[in-house]
N, C-alpha and C. Protein backbone atom coordinates (compact mmCIF):
# COMPACT_ATOMS: atom_id res chain seq x y z
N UNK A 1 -129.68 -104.66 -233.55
CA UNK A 1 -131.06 -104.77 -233.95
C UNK A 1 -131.95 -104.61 -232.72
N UNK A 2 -133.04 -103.98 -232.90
CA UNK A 2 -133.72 -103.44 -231.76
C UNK A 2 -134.83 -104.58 -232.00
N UNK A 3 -135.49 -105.11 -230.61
CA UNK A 3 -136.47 -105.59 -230.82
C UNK A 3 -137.68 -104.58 -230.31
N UNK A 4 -138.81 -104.74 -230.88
CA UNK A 4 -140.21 -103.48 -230.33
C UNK A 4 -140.75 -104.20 -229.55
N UNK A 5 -141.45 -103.61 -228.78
CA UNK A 5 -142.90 -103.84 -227.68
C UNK A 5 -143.70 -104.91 -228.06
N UNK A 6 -144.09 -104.45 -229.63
CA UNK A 6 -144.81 -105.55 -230.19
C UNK A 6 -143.84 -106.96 -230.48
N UNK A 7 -143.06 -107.09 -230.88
CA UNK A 7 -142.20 -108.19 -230.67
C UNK A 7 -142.19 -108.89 -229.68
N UNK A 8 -141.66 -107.91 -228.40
CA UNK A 8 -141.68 -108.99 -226.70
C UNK A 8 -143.03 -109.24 -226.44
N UNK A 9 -144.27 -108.79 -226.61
CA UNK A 9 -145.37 -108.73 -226.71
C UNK A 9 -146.22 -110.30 -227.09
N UNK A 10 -145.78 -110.54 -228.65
CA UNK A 10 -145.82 -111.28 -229.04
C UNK A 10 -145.64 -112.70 -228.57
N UNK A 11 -144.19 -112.70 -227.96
CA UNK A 11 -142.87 -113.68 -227.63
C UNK A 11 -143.41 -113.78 -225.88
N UNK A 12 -143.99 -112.93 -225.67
CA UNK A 12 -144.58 -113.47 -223.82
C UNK A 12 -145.70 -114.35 -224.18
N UNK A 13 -146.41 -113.93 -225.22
CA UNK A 13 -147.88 -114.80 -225.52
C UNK A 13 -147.39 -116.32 -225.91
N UNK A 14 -146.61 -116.11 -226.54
CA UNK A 14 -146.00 -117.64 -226.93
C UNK A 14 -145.57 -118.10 -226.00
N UNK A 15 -144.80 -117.35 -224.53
CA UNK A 15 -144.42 -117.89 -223.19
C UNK A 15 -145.66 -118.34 -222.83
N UNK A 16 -146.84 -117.47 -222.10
CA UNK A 16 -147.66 -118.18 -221.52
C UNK A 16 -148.55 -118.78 -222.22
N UNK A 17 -148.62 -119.31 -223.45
CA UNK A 17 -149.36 -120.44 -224.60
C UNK A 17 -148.49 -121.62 -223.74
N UNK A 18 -147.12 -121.37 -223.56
CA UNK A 18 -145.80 -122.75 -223.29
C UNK A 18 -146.82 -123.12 -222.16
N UNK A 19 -146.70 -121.71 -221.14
CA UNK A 19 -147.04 -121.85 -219.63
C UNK A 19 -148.54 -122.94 -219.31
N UNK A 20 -149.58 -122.41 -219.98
CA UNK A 20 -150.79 -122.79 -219.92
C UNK A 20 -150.73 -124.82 -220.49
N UNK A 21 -149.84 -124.73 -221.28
CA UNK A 21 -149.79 -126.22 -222.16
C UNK A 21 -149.34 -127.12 -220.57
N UNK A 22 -148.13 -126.20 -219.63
CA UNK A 22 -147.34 -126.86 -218.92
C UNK A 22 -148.24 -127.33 -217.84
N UNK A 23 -149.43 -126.06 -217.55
CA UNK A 23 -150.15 -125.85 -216.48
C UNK A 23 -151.23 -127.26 -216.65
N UNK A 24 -151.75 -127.49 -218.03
CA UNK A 24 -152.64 -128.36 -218.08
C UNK A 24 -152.33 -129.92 -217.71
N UNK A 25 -151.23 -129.87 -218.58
CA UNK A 25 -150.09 -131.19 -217.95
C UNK A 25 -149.94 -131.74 -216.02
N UNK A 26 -149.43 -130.49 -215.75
CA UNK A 26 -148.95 -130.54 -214.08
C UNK A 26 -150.60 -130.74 -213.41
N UNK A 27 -151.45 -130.25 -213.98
CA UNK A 27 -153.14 -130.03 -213.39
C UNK A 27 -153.72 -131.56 -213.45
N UNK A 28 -153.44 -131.99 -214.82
CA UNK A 28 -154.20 -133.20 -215.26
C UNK A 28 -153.28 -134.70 -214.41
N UNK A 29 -152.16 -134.21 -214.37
CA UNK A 29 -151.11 -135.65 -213.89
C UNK A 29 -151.53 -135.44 -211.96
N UNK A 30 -151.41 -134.50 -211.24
CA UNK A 30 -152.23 -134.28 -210.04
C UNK A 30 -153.16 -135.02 -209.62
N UNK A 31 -154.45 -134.11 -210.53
CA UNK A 31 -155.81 -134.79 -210.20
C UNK A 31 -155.85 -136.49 -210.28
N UNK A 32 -155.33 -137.14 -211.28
CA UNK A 32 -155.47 -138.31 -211.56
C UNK A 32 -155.30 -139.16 -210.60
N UNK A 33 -153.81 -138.31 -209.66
CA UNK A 33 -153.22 -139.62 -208.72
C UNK A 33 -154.17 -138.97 -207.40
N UNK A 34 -154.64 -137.81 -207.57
CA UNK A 34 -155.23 -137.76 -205.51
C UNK A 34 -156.28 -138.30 -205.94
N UNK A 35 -156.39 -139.35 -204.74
CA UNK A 35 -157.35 -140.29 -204.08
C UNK A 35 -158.12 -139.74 -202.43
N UNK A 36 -157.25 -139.56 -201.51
CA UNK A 36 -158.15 -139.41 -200.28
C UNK A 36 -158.15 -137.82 -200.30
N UNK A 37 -157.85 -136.47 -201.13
CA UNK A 37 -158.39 -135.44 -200.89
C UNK A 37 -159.03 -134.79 -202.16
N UNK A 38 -160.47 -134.79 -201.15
CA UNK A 38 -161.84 -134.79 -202.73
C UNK A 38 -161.80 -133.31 -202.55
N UNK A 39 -161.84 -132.60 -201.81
CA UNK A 39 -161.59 -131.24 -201.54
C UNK A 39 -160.64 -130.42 -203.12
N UNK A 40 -159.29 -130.80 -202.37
CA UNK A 40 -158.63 -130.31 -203.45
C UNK A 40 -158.16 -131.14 -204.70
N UNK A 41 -158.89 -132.14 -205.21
CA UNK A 41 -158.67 -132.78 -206.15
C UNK A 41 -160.07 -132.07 -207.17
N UNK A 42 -161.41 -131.69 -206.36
CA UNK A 42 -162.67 -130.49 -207.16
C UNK A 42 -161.70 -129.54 -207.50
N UNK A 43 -160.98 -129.00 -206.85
CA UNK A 43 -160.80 -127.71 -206.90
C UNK A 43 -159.47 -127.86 -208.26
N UNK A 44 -158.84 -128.66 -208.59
CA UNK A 44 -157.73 -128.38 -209.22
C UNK A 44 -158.60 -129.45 -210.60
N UNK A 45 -159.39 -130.04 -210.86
CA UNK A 45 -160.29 -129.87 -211.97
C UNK A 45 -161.03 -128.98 -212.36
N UNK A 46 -161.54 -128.40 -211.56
CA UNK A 46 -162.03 -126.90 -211.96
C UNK A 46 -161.10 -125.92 -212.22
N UNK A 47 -159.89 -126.07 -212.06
CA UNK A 47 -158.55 -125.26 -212.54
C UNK A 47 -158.68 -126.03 -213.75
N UNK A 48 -158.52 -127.05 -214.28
CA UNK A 48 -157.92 -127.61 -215.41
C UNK A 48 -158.67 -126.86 -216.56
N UNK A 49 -160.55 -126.90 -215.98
CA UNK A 49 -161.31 -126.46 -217.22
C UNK A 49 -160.84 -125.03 -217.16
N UNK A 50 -161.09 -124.01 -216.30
CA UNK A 50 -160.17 -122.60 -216.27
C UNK A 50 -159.13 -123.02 -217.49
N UNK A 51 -158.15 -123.51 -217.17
CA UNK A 51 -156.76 -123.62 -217.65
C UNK A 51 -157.04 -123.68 -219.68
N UNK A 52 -157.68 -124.99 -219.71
CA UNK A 52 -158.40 -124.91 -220.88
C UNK A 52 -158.91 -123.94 -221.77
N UNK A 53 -159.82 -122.97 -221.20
CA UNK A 53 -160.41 -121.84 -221.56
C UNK A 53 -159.55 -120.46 -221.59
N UNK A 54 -158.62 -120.77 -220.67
CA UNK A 54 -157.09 -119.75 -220.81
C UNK A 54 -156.15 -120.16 -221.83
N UNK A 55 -156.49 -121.30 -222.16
CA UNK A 55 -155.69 -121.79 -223.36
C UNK A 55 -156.71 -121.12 -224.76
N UNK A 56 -157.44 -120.95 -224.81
CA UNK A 56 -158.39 -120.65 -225.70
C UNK A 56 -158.55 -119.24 -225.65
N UNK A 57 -158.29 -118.72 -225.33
CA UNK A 57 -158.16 -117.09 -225.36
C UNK A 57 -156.74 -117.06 -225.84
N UNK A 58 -155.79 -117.76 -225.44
CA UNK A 58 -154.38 -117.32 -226.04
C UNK A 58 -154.01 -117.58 -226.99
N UNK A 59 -154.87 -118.72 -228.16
CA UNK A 59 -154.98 -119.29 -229.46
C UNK A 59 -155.96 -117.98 -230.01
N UNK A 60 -156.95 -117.32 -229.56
CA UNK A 60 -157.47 -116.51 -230.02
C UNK A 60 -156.92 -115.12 -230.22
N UNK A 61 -156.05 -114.74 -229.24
CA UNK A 61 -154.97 -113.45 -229.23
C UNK A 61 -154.06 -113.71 -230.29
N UNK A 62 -152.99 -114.97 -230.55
CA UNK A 62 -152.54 -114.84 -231.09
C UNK A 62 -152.77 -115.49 -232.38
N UNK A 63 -153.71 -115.86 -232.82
CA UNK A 63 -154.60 -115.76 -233.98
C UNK A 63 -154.55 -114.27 -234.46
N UNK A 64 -154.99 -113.41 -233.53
CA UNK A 64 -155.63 -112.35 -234.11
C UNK A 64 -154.94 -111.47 -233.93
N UNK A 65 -153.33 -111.08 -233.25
CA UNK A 65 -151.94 -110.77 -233.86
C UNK A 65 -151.08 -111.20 -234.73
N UNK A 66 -151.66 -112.48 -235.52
CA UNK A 66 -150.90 -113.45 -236.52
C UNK A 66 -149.77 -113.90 -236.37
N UNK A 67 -149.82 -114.27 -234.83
CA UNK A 67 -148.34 -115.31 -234.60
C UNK A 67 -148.76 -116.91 -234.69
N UNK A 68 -148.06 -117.48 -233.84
CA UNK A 68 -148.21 -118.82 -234.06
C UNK A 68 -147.66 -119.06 -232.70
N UNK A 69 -147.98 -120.30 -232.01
CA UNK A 69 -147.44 -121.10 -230.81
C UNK A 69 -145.67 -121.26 -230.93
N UNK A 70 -145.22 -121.59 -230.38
CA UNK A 70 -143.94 -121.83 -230.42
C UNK A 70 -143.88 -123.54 -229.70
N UNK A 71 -143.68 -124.20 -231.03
CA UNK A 71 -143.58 -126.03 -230.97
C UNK A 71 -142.97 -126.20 -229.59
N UNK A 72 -141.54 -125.49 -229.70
CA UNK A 72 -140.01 -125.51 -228.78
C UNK A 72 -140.66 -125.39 -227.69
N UNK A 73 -141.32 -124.07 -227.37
CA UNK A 73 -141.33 -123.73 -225.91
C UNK A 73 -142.71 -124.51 -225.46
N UNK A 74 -143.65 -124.87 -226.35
CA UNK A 74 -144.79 -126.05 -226.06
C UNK A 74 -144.68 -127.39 -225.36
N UNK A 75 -143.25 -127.82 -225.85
CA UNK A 75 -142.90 -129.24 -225.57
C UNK A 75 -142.04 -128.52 -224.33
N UNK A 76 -141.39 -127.84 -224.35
CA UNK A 76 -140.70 -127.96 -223.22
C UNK A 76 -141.40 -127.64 -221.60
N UNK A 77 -142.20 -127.10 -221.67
CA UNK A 77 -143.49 -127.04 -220.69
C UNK A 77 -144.01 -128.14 -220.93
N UNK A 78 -144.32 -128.74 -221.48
CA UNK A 78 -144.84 -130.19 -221.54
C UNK A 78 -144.01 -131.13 -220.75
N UNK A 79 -142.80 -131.21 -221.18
CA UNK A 79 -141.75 -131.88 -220.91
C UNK A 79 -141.68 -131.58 -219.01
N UNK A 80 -141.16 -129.87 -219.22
CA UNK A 80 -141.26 -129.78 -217.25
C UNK A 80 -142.04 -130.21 -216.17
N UNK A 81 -143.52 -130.46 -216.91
CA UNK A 81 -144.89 -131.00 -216.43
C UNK A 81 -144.84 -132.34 -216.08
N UNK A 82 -144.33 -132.97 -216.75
CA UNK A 82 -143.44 -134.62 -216.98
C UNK A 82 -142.69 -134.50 -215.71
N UNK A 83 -141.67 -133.67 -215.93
CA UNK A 83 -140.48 -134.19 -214.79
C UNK A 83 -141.01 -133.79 -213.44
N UNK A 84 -142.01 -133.13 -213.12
CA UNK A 84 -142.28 -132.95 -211.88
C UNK A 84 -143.19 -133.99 -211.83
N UNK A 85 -144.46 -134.55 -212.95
CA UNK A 85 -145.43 -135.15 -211.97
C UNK A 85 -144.18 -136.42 -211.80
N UNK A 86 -143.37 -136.91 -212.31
CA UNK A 86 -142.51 -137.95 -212.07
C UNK A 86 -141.75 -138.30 -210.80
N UNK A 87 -141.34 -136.70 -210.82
CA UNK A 87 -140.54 -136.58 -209.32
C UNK A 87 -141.42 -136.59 -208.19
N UNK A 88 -142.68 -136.13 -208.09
CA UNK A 88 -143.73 -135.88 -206.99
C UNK A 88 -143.86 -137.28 -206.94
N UNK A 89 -144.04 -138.02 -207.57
CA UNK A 89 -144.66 -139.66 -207.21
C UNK A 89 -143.52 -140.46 -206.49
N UNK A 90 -141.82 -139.53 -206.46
CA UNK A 90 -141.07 -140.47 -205.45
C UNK A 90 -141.25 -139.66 -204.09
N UNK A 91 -141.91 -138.85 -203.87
CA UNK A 91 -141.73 -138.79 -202.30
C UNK A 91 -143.55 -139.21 -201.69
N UNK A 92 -142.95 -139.27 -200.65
CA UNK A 92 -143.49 -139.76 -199.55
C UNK A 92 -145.17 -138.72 -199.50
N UNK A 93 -144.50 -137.78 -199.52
CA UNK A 93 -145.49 -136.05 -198.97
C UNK A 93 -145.85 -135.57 -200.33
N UNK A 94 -145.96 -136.38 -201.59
CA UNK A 94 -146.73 -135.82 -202.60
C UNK A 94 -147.70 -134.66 -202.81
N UNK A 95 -148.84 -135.27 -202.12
CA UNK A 95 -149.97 -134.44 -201.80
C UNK A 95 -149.63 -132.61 -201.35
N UNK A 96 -148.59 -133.05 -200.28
CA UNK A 96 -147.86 -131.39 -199.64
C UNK A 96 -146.99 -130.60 -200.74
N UNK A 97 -146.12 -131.64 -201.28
CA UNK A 97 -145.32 -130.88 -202.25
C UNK A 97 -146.01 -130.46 -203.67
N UNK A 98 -146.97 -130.80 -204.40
CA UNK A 98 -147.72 -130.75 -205.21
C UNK A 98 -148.41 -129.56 -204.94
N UNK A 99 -149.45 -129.40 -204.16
CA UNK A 99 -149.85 -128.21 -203.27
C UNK A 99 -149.24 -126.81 -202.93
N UNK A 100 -147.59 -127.32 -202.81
CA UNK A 100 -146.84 -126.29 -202.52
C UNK A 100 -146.31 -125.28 -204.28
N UNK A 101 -146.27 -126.36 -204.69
CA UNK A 101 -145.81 -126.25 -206.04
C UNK A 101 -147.15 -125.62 -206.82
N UNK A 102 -148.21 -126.09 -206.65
CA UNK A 102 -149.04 -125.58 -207.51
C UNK A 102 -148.93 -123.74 -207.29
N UNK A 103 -149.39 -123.36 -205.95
CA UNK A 103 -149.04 -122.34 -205.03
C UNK A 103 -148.29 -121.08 -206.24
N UNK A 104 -147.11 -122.10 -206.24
CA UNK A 104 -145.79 -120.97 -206.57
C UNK A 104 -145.89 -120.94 -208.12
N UNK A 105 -146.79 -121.95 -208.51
CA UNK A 105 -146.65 -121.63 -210.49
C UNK A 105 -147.90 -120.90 -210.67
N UNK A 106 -148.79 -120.78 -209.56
CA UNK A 106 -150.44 -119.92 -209.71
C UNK A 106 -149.40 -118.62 -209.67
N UNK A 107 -148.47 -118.66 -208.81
CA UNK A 107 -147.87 -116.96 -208.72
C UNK A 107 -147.03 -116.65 -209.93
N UNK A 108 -146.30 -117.48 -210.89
CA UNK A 108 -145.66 -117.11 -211.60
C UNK A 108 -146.80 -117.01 -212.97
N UNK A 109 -147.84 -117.55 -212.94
CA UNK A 109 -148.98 -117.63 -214.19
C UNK A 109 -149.06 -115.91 -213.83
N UNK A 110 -149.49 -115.76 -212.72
CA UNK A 110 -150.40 -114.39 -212.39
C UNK A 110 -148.76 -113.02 -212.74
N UNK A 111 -147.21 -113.47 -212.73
CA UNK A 111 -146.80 -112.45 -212.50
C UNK A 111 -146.44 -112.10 -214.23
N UNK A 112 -147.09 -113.32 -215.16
CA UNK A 112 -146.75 -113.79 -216.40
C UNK A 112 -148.16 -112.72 -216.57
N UNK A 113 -149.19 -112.80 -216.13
CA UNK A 113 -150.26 -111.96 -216.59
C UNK A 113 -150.12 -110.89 -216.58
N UNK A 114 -149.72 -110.51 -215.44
CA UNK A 114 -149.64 -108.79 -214.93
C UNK A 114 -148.57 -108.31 -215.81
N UNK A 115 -147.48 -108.63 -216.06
CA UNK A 115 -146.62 -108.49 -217.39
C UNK A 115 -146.97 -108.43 -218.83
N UNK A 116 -148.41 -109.38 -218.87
CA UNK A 116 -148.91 -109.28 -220.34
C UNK A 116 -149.67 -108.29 -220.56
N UNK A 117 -150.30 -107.78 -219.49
CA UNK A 117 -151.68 -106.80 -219.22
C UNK A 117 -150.45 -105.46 -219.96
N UNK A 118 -149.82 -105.13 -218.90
CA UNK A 118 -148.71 -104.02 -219.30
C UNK A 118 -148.68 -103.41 -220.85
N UNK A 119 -147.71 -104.79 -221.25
CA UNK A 119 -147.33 -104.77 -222.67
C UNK A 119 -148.32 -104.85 -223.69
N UNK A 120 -149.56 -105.33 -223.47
CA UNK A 120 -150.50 -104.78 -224.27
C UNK A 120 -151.20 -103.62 -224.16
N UNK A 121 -151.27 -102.67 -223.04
CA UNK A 121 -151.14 -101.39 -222.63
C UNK A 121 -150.39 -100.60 -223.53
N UNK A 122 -149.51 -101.38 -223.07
CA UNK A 122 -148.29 -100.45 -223.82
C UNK A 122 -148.48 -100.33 -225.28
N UNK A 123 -149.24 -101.55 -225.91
CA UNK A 123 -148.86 -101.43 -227.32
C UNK A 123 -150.32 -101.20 -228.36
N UNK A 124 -151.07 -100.11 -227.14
CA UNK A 124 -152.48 -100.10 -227.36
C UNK A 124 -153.83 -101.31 -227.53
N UNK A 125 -152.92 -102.88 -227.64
CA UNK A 125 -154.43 -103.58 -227.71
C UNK A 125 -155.25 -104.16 -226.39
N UNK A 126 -155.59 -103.25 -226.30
CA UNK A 126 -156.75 -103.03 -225.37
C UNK A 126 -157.44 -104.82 -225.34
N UNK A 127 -157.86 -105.00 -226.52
CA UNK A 127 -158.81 -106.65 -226.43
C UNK A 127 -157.62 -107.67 -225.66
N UNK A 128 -156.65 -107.63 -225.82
CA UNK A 128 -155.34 -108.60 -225.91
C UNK A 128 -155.12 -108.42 -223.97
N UNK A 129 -155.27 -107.11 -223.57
CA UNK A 129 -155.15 -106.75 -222.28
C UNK A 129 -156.66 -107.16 -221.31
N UNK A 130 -157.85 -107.33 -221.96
CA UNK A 130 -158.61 -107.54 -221.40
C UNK A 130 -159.04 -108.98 -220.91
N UNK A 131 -158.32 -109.66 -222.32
CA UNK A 131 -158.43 -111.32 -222.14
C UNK A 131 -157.52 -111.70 -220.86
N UNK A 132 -156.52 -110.67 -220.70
CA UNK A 132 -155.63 -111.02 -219.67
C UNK A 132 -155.86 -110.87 -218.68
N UNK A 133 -156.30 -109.57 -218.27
CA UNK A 133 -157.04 -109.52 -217.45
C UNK A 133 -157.94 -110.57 -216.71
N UNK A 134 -158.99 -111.16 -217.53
CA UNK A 134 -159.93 -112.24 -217.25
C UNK A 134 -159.15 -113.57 -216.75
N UNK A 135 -157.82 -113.72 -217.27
CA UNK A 135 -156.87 -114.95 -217.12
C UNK A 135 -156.94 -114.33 -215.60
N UNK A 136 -156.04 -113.34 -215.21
CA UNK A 136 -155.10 -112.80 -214.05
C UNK A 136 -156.32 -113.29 -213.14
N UNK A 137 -157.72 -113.34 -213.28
CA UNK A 137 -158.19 -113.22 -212.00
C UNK A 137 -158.56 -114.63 -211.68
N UNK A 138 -158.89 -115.67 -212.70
CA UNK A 138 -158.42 -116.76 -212.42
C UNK A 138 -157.75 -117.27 -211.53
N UNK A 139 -156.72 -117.08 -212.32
CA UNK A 139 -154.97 -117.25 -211.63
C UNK A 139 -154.83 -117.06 -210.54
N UNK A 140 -155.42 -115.66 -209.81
CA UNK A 140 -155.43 -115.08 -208.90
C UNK A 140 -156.53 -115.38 -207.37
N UNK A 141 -157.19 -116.23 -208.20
CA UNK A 141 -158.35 -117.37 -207.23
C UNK A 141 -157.85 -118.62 -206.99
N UNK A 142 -156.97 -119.12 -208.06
CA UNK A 142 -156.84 -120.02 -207.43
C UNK A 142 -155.67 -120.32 -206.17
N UNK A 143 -154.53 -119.26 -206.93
CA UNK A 143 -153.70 -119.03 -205.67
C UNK A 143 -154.00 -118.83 -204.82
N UNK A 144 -155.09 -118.14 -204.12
CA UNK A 144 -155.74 -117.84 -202.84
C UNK A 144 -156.12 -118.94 -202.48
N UNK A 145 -156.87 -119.65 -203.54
CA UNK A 145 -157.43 -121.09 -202.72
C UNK A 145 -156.62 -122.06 -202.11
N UNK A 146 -155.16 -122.16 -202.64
CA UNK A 146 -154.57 -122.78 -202.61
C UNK A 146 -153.61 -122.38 -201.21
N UNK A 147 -153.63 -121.36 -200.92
CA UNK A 147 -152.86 -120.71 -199.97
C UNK A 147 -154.20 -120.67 -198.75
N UNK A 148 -155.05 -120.79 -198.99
CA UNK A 148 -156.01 -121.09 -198.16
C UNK A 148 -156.04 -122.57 -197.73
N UNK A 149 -156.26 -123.10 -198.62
CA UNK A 149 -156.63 -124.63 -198.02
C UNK A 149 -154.88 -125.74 -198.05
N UNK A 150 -154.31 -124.73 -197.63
CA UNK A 150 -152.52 -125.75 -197.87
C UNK A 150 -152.44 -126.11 -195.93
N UNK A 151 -153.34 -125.56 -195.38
CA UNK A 151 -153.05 -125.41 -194.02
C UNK A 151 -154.27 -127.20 -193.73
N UNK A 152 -154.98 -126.89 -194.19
CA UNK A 152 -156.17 -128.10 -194.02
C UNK A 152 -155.09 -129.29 -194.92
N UNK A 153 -155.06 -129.27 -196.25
CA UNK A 153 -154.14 -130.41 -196.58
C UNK A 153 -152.75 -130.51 -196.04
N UNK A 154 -152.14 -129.93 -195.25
CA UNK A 154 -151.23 -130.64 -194.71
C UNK A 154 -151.36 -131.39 -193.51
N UNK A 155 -152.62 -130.96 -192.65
CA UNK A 155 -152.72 -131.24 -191.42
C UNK A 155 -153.90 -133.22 -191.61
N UNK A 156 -154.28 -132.92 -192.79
CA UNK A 156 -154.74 -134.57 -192.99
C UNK A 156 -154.55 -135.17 -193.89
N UNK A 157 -152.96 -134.78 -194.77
CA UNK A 157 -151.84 -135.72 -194.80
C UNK A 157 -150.88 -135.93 -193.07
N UNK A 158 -151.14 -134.95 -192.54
CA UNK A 158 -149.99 -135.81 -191.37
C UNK A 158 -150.98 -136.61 -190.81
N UNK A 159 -152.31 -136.31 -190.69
CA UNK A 159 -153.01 -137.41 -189.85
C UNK A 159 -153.29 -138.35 -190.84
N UNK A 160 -153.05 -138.81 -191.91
CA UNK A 160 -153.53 -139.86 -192.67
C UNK A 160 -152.03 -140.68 -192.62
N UNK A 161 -150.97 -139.79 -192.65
CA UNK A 161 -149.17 -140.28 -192.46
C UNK A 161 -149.05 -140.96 -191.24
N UNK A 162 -149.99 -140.84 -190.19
CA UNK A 162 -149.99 -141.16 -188.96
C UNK A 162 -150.80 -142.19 -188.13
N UNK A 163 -151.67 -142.78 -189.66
CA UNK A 163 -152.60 -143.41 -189.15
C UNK A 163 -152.54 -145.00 -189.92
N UNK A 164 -152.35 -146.18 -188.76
CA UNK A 164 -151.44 -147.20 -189.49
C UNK A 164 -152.92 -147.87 -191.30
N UNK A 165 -152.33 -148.10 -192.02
CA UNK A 165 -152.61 -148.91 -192.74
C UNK A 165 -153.01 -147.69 -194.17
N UNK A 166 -153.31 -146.42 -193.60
CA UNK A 166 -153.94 -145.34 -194.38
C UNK A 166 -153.18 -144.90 -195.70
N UNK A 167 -152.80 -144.81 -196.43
CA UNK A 167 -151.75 -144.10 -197.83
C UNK A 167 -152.41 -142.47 -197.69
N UNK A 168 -151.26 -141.68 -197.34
CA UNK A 168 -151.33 -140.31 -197.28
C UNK A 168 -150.77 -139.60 -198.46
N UNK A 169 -150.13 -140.25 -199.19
CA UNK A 169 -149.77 -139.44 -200.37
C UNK A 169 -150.07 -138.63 -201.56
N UNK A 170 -151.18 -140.01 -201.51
CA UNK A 170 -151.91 -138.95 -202.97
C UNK A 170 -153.62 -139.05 -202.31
């Protein structure tokens, strides 16, 4: 049995519907716990509302291809969102590893876009490619920001790690 374009098409949108559910999770459990960096604690609420509104374009795409979310792959991005903010709260360097991590899932959102852009190319809907588009550049700001300012948050977590009485973690 062959699957079509429009099929994988479909079945990526339901991936990054999972992705975006996971993204809001990992965004919202973050912000909550940083305390001494106001810097990037603005900046990854202003991702969340992004994130939100990327969630809302992908309820609207696939509305208007007549699929549906996928429960399974919803919870389980939910679930992964869980086990990391869980695991980030046992180390020490939270703040760094969180940061690092955000980094590498802004790159897999954006390589999840550039893949969706394609396949709706491919399968002529132009509207479906444009919403993605608008996601990708998102995506694609905040990774920069984040790869920008990872050099400033690590350097005052070590001076906050270094400074007696201070909590550098979150």
């Amino acid at each position: 049995m062959t699957t079509t374009a429009n099929e994988h098409l479909n079945d990526w949108l339901r991936d990054a519907h999972a992705m975006e559910q996971q993204a809001d999770k990992m965004l919202n459990a973050q912000a909550e716990r940083l305390e001494h960096y106001p810097e990037l604690r603005a900046r990854i609420v202003q991702h969340i509302e992004e994130t939100r509104w990327q969630q809302s374009q992908l309820d609207e795409i696939m509305t208007r291809r007549g699929i549906s979310n996928s429960v399974l792959k919803d919870l389980g991005g939910k679930l992964a969102a869980f086990g990391q903010a869980v695991g980030g709260m046992t180390t020490s360097d939270e703040v760094v590893k969180g940061a690092m991590a955000g980094y590498v899932f802004e790159n897999l959102e954006i390589a999840s876009y550039v893949s969706l852009i394609g396949a709706a190319k491919a399968v002529g809907d132009t509207a479906t490619a444009a919403a993605c588009e608008q996601i990708l550049a998102q995506e694609k700001a905040m990774a920069a920001w984040l790869l920008e300012h990872l050099p400033q948050v690590t350097q005052a977590f070590l001076v906050r790690s270094e400074t007696p009485g201070a909590e550098a973690k979150v």
